[in-house]
C-alpha atoms as a PDB file:
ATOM      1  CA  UNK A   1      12.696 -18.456  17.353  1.00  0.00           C
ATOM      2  CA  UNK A   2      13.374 -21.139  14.969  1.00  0.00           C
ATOM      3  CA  UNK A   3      12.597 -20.847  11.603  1.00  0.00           C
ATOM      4  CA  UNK A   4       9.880 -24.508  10.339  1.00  0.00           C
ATOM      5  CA  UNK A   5      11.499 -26.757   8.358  1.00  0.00           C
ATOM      6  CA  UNK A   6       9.739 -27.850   4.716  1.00  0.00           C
ATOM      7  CA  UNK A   7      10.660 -29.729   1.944  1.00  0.00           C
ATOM      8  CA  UNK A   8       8.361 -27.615  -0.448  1.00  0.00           C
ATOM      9  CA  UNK A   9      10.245 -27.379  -4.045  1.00  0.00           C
ATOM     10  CA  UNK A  10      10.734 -23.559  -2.812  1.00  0.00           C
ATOM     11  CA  UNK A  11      12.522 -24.606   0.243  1.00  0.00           C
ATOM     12  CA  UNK A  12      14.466 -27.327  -1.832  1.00  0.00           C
ATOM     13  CA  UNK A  13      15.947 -24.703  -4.325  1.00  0.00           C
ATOM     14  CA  UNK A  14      16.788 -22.116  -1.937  1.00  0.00           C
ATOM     15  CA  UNK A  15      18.732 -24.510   0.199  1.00  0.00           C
ATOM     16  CA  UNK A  16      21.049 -25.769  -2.625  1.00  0.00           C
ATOM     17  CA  UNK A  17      21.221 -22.523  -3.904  1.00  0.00           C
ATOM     18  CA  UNK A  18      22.137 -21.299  -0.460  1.00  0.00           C
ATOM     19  CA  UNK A  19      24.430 -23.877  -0.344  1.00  0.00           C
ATOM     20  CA  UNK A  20      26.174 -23.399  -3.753  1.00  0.00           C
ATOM     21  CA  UNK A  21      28.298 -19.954  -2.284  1.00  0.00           C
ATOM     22  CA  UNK A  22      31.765 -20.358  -0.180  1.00  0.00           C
ATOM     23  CA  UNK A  23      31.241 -17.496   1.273  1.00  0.00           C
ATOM     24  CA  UNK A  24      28.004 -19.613   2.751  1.00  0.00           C
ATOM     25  CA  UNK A  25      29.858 -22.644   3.004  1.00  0.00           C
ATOM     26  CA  UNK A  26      32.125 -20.689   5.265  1.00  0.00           C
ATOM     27  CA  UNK A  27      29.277 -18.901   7.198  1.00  0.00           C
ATOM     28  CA  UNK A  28      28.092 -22.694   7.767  1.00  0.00           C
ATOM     29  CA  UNK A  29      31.059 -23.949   8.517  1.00  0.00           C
ATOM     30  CA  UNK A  30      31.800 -21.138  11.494  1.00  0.00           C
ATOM     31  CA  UNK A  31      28.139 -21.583  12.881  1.00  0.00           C
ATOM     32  CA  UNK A  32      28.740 -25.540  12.950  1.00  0.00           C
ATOM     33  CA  UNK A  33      30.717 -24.979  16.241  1.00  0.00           C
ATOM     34  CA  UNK A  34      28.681 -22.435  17.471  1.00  0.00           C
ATOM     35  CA  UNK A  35      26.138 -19.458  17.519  1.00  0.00           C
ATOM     36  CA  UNK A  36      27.752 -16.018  16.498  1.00  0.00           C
ATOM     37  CA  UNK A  37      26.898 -12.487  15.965  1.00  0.00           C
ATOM     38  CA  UNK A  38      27.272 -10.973  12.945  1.00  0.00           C
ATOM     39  CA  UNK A  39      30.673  -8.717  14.175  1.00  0.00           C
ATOM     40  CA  UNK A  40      32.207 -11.849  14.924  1.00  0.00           C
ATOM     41  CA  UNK A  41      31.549 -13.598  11.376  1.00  0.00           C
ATOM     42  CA  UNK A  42      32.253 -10.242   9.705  1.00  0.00           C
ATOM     43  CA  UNK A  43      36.098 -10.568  11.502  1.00  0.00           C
ATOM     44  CA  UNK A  44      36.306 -14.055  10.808  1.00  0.00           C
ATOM     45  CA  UNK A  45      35.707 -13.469   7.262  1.00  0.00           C
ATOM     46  CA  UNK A  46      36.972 -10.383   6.613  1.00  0.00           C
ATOM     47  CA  UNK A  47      33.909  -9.423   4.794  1.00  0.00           C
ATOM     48  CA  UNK A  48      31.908  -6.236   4.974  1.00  0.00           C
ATOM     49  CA  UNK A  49      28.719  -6.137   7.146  1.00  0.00           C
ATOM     50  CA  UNK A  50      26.915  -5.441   4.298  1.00  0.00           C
ATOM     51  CA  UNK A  51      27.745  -8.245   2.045  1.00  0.00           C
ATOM     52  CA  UNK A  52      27.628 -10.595   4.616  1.00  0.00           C
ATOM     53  CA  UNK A  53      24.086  -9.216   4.674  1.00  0.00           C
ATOM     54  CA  UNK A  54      23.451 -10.254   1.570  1.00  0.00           C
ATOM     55  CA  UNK A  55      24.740 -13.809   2.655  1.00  0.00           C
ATOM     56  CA  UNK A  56      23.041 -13.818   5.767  1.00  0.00           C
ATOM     57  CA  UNK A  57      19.737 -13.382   4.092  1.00  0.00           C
ATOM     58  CA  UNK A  58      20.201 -16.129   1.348  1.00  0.00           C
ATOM     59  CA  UNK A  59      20.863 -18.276   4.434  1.00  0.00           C
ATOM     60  CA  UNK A  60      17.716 -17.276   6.551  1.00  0.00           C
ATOM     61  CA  UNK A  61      15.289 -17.527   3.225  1.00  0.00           C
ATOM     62  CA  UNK A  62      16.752 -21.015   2.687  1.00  0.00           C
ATOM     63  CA  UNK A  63      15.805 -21.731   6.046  1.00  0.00           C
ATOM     64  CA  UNK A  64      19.313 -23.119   6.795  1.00  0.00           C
ATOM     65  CA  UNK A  65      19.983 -20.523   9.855  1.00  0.00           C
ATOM     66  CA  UNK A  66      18.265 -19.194  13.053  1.00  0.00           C
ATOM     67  CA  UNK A  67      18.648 -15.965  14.277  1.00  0.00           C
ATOM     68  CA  UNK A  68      17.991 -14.009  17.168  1.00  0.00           C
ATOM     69  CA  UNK A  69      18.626 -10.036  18.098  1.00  0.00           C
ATOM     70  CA  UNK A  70      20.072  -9.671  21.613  1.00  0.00           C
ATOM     71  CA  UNK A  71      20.585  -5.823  22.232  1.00  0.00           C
ATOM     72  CA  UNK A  72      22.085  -4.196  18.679  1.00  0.00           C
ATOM     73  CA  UNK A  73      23.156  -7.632  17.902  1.00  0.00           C
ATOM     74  CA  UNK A  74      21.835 -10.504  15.599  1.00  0.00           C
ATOM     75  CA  UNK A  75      22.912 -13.828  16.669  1.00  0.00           C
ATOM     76  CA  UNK A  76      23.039 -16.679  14.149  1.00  0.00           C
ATOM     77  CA  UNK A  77      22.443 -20.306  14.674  1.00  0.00           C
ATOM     78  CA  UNK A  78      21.965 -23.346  12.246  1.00  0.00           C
ATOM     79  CA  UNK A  79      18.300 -24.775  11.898  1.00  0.00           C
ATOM     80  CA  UNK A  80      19.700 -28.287  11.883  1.00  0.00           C
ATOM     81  CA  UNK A  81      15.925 -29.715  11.085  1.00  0.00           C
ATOM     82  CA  UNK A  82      16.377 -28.020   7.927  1.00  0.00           C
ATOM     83  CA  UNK A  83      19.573 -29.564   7.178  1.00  0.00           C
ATOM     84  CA  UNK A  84      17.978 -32.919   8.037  1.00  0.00           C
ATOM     85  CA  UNK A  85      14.938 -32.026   5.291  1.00  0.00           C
ATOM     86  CA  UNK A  86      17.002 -31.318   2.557  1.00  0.00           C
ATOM     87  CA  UNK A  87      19.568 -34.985   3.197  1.00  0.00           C
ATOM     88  CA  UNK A  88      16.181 -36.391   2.981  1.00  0.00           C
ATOM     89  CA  UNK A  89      15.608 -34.782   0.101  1.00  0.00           C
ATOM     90  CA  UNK A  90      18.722 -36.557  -1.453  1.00  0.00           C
ATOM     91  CA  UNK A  91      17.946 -39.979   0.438  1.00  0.00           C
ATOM     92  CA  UNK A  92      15.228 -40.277  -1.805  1.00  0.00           C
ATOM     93  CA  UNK A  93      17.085 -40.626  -4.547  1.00  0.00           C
ATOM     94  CA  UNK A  94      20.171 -43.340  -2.875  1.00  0.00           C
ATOM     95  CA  UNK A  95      16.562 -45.431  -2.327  1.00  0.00           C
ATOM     96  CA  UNK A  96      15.915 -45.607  -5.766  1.00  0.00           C
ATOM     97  CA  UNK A  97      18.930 -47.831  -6.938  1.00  0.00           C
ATOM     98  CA  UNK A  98      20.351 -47.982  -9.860  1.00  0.00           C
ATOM     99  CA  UNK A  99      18.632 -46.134 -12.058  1.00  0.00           C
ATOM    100  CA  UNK A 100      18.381 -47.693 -15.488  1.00  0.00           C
ATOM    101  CA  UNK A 101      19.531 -45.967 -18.705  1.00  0.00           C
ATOM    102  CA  UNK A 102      16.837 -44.800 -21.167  1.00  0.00           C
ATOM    103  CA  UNK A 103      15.040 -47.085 -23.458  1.00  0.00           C
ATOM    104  CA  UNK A 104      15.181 -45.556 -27.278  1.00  0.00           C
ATOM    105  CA  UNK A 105      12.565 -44.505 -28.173  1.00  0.00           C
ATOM    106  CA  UNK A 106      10.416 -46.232 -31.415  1.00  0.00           C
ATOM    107  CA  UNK A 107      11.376 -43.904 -34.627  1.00  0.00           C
ATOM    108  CA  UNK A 108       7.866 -43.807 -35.545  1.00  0.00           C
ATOM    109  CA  UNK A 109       7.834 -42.518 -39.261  1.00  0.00           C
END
């Protein structure tokens, strides 16, 4: 079941934050091309089950992966809405322009 996309300032921060590990980057990276279980992303990284885990759940609170059980297995997907939410996030921002620099401020004495 897919996880709902949000831009709330929770969702925000946990999405940069997810994406601020390479191990996560990597994770990413792998489940650009396609779903995987967690054996096969364990192999591919040559990380333990447990710390990718750890990973794993960063990823799912950030709301930057699916996942799915299928027999003993979890399956993981990306939640590409989410990824859309969060370049929106940051389009915001190109649609401001140039951003001027600060005026001094009046030394008021």
């Amino acid at each position: 079941m897919p996880i709902p996309t949000a831009t709330t300032p929770h969702l925000i921060v946990a999405g940069f934050h997810a994406l601020s590990d390479p191990i996560r980057i990597n994770v990413l990276e792998l489940l650009r091309q396609r779903e995987l279980c967690v054996c096969d992303l364990c192999e591919v990284l040559g990380v333990s089950q447990s710390k990718l885990s750890f990973h794993l759940k960063t990823l799912k609170e950030a709301a930057l992966v699916n996942s799915r059980q299928q027999g003993r297995w979890i399956y993981y997907s990306l939640n590409l809405p989410q990824f859309a939410a969060l370049e929106e996030y940051l389009a915001d921002y190109r649609r401001l322009g140039q951003i001027l620099p600060a005026r001094p401020c009046d030394n008021i004495s």
